[in-house]
N, C-alpha and C. Protein backbone atom coordinates (compact mmCIF):
# COMPACT_ATOMS: atom_id res chain seq x y z
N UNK A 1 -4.48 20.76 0.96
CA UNK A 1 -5.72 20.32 1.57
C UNK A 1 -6.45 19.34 0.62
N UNK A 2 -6.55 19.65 -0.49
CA UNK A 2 -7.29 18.97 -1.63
C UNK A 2 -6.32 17.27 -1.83
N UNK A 3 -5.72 17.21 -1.49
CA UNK A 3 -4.40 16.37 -1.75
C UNK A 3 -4.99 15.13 -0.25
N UNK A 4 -4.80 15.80 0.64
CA UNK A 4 -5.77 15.08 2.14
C UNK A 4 -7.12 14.74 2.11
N UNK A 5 -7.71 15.51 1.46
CA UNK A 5 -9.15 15.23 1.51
C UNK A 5 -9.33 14.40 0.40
N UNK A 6 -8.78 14.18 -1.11
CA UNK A 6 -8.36 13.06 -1.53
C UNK A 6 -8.45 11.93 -1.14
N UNK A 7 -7.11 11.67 -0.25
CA UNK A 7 -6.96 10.58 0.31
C UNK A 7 -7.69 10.02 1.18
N UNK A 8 -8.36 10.92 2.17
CA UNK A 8 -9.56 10.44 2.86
C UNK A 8 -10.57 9.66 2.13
N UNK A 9 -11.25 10.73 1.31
CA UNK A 9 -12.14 9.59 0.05
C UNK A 9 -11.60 8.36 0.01
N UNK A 10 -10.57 8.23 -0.92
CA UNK A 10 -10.06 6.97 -1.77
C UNK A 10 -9.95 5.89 -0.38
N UNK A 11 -9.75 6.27 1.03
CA UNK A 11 -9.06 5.35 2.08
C UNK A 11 -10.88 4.97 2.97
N UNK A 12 -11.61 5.97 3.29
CA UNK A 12 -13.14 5.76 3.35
C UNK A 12 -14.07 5.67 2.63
N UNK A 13 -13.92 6.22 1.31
CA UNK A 13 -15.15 6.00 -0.01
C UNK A 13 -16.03 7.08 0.38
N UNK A 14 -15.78 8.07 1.24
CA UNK A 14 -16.53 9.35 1.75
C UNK A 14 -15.69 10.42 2.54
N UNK A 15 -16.41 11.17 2.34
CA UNK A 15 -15.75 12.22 2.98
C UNK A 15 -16.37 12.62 4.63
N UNK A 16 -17.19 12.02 4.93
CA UNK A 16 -18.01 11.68 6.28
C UNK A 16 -16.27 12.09 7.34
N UNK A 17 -16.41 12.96 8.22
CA UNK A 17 -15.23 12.50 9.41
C UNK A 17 -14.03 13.58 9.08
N UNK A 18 -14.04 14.07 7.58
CA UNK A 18 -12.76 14.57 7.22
C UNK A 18 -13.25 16.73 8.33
N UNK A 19 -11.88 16.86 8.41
CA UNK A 19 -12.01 17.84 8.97
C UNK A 19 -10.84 18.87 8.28
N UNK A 20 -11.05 20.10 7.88
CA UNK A 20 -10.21 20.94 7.34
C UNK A 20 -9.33 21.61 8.52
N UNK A 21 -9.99 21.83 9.20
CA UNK A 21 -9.23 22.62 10.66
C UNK A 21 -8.45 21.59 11.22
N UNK A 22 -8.77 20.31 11.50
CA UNK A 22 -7.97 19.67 12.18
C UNK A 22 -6.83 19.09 11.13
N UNK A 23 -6.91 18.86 9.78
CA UNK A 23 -6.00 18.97 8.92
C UNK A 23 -4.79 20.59 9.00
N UNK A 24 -5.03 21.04 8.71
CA UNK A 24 -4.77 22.47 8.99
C UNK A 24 -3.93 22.34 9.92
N UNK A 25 -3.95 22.35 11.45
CA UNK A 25 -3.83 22.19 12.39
C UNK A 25 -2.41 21.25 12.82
N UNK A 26 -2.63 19.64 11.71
CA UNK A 26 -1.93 18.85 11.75
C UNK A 26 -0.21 19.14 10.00
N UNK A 27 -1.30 20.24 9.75
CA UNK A 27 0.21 20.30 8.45
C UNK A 27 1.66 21.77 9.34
N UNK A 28 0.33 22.89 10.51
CA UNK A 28 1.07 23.26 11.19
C UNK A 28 1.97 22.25 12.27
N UNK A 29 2.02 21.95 12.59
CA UNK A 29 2.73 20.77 13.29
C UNK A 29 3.87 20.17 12.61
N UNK A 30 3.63 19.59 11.87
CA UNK A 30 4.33 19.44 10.33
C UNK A 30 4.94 20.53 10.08
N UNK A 31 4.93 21.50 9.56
CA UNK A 31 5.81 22.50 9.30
C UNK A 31 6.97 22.97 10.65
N UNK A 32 6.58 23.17 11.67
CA UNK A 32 7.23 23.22 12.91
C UNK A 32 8.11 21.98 13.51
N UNK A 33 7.57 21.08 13.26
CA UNK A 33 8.48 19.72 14.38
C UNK A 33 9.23 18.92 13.39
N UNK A 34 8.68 18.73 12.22
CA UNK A 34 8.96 18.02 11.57
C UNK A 34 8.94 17.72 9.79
N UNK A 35 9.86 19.65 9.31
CA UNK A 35 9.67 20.06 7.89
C UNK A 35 10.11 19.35 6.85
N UNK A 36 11.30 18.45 7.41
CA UNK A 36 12.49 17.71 6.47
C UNK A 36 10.76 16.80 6.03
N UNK A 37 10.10 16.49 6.52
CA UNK A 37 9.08 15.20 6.30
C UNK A 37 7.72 15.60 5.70
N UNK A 38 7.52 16.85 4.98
CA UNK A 38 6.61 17.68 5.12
C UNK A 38 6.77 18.12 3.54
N UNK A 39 6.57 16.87 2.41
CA UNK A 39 6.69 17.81 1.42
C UNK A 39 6.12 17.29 -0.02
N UNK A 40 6.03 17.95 -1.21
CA UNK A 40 4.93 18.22 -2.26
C UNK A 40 6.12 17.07 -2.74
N UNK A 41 5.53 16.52 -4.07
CA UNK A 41 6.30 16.08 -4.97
C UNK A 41 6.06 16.45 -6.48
N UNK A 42 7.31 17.25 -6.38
CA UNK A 42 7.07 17.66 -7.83
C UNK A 42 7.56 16.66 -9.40
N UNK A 43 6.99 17.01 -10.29
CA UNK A 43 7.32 16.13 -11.21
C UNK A 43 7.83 17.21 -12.86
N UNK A 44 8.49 17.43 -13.30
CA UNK A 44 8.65 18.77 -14.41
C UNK A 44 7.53 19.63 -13.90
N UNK A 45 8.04 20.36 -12.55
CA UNK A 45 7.69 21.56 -12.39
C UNK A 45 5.98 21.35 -12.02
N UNK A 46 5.38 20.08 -11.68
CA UNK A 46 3.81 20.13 -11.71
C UNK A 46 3.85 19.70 -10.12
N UNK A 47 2.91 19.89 -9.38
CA UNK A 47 2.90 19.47 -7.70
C UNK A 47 2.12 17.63 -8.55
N UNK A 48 3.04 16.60 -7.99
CA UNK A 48 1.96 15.50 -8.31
C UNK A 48 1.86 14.55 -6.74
N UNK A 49 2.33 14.78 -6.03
CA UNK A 49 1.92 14.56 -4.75
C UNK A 49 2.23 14.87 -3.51
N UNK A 50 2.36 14.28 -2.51
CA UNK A 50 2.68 14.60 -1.43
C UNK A 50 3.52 13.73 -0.11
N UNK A 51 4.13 14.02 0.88
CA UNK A 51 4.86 12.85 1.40
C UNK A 51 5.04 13.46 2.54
N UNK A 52 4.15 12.76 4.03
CA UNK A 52 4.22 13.30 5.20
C UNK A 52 4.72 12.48 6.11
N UNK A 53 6.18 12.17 6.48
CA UNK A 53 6.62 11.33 7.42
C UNK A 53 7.14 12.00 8.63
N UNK A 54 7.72 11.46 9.64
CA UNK A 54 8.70 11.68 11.12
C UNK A 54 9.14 10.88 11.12
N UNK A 55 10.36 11.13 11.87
CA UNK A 55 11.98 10.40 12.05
C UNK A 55 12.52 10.72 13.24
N UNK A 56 13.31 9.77 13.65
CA UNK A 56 13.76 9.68 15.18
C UNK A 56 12.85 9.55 15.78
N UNK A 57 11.94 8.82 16.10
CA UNK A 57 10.94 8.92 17.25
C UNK A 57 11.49 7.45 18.07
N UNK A 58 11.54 7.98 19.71
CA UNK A 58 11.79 6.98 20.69
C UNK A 58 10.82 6.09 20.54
N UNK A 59 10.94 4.77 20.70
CA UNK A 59 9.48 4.42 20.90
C UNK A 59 9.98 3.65 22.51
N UNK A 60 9.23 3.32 23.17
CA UNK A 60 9.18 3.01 24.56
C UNK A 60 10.05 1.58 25.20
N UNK A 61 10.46 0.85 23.73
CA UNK A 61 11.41 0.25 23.83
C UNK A 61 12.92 0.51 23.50
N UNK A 62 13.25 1.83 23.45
CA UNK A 62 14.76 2.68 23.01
C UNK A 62 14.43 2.33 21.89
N UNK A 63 13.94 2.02 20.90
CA UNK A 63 14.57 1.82 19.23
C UNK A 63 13.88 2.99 19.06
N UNK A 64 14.76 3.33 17.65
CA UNK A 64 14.20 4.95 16.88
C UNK A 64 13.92 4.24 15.62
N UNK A 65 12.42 5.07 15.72
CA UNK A 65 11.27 4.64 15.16
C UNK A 65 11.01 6.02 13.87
N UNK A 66 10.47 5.34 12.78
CA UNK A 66 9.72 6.31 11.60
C UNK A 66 8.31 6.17 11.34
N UNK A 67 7.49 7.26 11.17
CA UNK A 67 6.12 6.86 11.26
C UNK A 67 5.62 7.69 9.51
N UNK A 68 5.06 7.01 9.22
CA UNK A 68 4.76 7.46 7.56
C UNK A 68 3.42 7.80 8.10
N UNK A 69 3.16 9.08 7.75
CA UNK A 69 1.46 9.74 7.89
C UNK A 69 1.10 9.47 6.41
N UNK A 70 1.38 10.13 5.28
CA UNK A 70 0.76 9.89 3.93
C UNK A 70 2.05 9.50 2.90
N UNK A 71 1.10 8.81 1.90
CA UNK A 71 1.67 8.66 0.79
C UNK A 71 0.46 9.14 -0.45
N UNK A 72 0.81 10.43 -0.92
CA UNK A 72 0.00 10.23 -1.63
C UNK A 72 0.30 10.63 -3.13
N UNK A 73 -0.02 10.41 -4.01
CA UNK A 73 -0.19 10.70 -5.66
C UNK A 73 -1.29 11.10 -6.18
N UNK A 74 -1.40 11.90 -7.37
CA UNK A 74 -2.74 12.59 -7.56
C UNK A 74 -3.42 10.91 -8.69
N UNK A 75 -4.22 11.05 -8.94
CA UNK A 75 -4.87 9.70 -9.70
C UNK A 75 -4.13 9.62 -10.86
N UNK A 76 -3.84 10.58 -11.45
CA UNK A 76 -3.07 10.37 -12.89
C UNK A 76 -1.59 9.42 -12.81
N UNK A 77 -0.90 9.48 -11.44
CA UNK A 77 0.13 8.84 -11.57
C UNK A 77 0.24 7.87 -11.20
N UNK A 78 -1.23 7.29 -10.52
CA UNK A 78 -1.22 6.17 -9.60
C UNK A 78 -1.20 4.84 -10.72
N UNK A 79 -0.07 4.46 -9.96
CA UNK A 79 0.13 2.58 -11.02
C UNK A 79 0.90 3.12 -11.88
N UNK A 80 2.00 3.94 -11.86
CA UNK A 80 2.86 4.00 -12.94
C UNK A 80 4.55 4.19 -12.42
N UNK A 81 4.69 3.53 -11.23
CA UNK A 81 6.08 2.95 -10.37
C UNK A 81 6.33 4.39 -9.75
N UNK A 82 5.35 5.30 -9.47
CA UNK A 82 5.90 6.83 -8.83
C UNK A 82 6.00 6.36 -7.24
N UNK A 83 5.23 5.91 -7.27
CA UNK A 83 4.82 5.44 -5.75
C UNK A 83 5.90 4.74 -5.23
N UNK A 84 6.08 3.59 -6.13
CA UNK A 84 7.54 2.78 -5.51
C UNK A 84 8.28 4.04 -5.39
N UNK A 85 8.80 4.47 -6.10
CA UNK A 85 10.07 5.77 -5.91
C UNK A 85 9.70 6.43 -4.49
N UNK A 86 8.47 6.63 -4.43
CA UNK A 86 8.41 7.57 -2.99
C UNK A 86 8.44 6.85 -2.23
N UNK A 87 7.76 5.64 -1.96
CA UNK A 87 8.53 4.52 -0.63
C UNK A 87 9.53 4.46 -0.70
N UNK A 88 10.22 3.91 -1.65
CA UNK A 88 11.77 3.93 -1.25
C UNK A 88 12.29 5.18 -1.00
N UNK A 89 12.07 6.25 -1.31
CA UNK A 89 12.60 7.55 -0.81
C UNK A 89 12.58 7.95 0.50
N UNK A 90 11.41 7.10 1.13
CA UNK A 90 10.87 7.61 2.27
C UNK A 90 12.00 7.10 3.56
N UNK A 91 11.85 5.52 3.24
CA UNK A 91 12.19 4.87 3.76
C UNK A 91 14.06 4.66 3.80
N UNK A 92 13.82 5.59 2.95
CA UNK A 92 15.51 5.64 2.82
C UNK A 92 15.75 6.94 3.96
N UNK A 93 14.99 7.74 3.60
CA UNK A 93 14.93 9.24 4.39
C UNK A 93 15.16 8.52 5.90
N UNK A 94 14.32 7.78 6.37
CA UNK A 94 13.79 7.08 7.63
C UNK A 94 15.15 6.08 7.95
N UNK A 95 16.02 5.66 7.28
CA UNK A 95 17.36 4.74 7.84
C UNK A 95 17.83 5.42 7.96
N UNK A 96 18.22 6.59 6.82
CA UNK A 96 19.37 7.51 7.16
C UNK A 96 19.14 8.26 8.54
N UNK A 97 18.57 8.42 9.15
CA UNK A 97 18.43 9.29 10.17
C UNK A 97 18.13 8.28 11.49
N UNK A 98 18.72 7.14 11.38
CA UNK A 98 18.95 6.37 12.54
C UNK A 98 17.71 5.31 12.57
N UNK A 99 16.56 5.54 12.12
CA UNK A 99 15.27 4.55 12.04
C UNK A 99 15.76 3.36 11.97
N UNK A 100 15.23 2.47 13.17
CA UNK A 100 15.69 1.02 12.46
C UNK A 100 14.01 -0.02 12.47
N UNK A 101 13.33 0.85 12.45
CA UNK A 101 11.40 0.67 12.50
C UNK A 101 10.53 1.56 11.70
N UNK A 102 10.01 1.23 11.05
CA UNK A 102 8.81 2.49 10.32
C UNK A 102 7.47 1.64 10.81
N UNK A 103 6.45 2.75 11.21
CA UNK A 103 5.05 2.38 11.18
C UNK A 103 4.10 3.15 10.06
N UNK A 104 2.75 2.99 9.86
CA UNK A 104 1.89 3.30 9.04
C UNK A 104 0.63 2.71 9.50
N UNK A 105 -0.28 3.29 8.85
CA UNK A 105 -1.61 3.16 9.44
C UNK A 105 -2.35 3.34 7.71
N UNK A 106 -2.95 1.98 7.50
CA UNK A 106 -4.00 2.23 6.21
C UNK A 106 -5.56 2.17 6.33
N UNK A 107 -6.62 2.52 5.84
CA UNK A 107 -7.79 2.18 6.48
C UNK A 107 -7.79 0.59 5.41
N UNK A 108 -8.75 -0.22 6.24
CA UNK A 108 -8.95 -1.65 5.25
C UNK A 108 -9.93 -0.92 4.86
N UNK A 109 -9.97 -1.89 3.53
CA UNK A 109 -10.80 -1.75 2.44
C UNK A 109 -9.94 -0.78 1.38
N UNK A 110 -8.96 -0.54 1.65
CA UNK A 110 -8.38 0.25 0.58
C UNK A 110 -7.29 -0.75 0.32
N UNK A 111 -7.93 -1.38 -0.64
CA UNK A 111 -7.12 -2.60 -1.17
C UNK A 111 -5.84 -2.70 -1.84
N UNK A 112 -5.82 -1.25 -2.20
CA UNK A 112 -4.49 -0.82 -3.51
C UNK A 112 -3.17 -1.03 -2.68
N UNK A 113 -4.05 -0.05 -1.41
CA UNK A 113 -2.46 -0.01 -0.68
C UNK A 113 -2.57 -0.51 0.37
N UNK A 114 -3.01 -1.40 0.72
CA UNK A 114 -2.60 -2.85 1.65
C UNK A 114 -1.84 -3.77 0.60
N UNK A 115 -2.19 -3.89 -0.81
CA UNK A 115 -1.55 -5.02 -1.68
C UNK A 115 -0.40 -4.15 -1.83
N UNK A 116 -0.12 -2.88 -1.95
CA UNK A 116 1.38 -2.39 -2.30
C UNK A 116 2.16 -2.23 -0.80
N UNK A 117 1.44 -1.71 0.28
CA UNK A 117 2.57 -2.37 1.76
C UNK A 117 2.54 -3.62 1.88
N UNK A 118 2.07 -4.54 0.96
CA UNK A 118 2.27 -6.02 1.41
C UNK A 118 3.29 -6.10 0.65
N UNK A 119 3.37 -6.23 -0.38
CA UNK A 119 4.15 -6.25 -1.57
C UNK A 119 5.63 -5.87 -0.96
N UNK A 120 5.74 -4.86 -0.19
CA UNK A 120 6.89 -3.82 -0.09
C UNK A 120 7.33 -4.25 1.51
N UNK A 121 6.86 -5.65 1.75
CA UNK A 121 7.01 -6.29 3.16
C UNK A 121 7.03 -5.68 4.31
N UNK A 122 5.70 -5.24 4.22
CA UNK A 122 5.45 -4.72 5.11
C UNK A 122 4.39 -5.60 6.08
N UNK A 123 4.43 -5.74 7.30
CA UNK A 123 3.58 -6.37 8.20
C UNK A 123 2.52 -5.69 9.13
N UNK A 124 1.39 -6.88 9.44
CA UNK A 124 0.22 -6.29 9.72
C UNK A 124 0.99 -6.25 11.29
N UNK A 125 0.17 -5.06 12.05
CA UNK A 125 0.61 -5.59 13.37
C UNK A 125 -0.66 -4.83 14.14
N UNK A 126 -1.18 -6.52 15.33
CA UNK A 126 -2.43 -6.06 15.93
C UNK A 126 -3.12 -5.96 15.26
N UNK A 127 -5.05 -6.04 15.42
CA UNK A 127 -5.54 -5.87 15.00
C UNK A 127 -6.34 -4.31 14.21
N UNK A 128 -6.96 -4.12 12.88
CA UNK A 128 -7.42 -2.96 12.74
C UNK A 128 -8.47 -1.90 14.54
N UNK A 129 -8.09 -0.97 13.82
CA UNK A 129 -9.36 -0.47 15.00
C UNK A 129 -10.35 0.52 14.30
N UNK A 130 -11.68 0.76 14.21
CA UNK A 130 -12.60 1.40 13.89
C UNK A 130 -11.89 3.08 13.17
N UNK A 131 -11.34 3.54 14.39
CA UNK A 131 -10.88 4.91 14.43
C UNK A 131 -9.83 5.11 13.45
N UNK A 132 -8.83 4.48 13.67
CA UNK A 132 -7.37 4.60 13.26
C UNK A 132 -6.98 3.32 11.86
N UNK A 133 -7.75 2.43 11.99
CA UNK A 133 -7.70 1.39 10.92
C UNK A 133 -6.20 0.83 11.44
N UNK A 134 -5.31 -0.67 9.95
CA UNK A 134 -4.41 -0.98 10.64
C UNK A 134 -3.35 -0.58 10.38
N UNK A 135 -2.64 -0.64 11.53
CA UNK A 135 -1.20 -0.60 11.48
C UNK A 135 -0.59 -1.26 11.12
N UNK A 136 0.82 -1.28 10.50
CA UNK A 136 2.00 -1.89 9.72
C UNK A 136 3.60 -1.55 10.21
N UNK A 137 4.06 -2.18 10.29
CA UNK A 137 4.95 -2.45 10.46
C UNK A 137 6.09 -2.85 9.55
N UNK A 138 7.70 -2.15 9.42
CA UNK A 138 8.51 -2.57 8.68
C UNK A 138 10.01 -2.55 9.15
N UNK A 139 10.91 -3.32 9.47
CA UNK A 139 11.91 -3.43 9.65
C UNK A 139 13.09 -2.87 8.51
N UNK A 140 13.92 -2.32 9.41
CA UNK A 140 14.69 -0.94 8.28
C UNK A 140 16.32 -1.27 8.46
N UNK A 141 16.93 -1.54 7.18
CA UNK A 141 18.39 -2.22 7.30
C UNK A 141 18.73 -1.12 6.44
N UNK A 142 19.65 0.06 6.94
CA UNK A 142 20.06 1.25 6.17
C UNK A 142 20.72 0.68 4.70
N UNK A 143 21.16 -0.12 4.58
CA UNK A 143 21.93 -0.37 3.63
C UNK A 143 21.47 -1.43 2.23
N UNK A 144 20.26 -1.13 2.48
CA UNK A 144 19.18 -1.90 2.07
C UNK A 144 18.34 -0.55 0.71
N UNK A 145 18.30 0.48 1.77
CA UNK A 145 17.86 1.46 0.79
C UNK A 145 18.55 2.57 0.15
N UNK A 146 18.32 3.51 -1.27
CA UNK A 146 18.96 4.00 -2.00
C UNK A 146 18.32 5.69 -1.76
N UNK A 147 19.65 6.17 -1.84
CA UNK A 147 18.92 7.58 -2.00
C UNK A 147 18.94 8.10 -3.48
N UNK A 148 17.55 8.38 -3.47
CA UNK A 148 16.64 9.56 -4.98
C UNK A 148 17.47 10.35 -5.33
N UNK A 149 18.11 10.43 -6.42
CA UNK A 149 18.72 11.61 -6.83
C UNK A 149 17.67 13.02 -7.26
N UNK A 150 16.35 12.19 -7.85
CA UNK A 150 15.68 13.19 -8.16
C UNK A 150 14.28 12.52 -8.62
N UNK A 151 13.23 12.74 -8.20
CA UNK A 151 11.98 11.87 -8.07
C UNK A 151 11.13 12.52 -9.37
């Protein structure tokens, strides 16, 4: 929870909107539909972040689609290439299992990580919206990404 409500801050600059129950709510879901995507990242034995994706999703044009909910790191590791490792982990997770699309959703104004999904070619797609902020877009060539032996 502390790990979400985190990220809320750092992505709004407040905690205004954040909800524990409906978090709650959304990690049960997560644990049930979709566990392979549902998990801590440990580092020598310490929890240092977290990584909430889905895989295989139809999207309405037949392609199977990956949707990244979080990326997150606790502040101590942020800017020290952990992060790259977990995108590429992710996104490797997300080819191997047929993905040939990943989406994501960042709020603007969180500059760090719009410049690191830019960086990591990722595209804007459509405009932001109030609620949901923007979406991104990334095209996924399995053979493109590496699997983590150990993060």
């Amino acid at each position: 929870m502390q790990f979400r409500k985190d990220a809320w801050q750092v992505s709004h600059g407040h905690l205004e909107g954040f909800s524990a129950s409906e978090t709650r709510e959304w990690f049960q879901f997560l644990a049930e539909k979709a566990p392979e995507g549902f998990l801590m990242v440990l580092y020598q034995g310490e929890i240092i972040g977290q990584l909430e994706f889905r895989s295989r999703l139809q999207a309405d044009s037949g392609k199977i689609e990956g949707y990244i909910n979080l990326f997150y790191l606790v502040p101590h590791w942020r800017g020290k290439g952990m992060g790259q490792k977990l995108h590429d982990y992710t996104l490797s997770q997300l080819a191997n299992n047929s993905c040939t699309q990943a989406f994501l959703r960042y709020i603007p104004g969180n500059h760090r990580a719009e410049a690191f999904y830019l960086k990591n070619g990722w595209a804007k797609e459509g405009e932001p919206t109030e609620q949901r902020g923007q979406l991104m877009k990334k095209d996924l060539a399995p053979s493109r990404y590496y699997k983590l032996q150990a993060l």
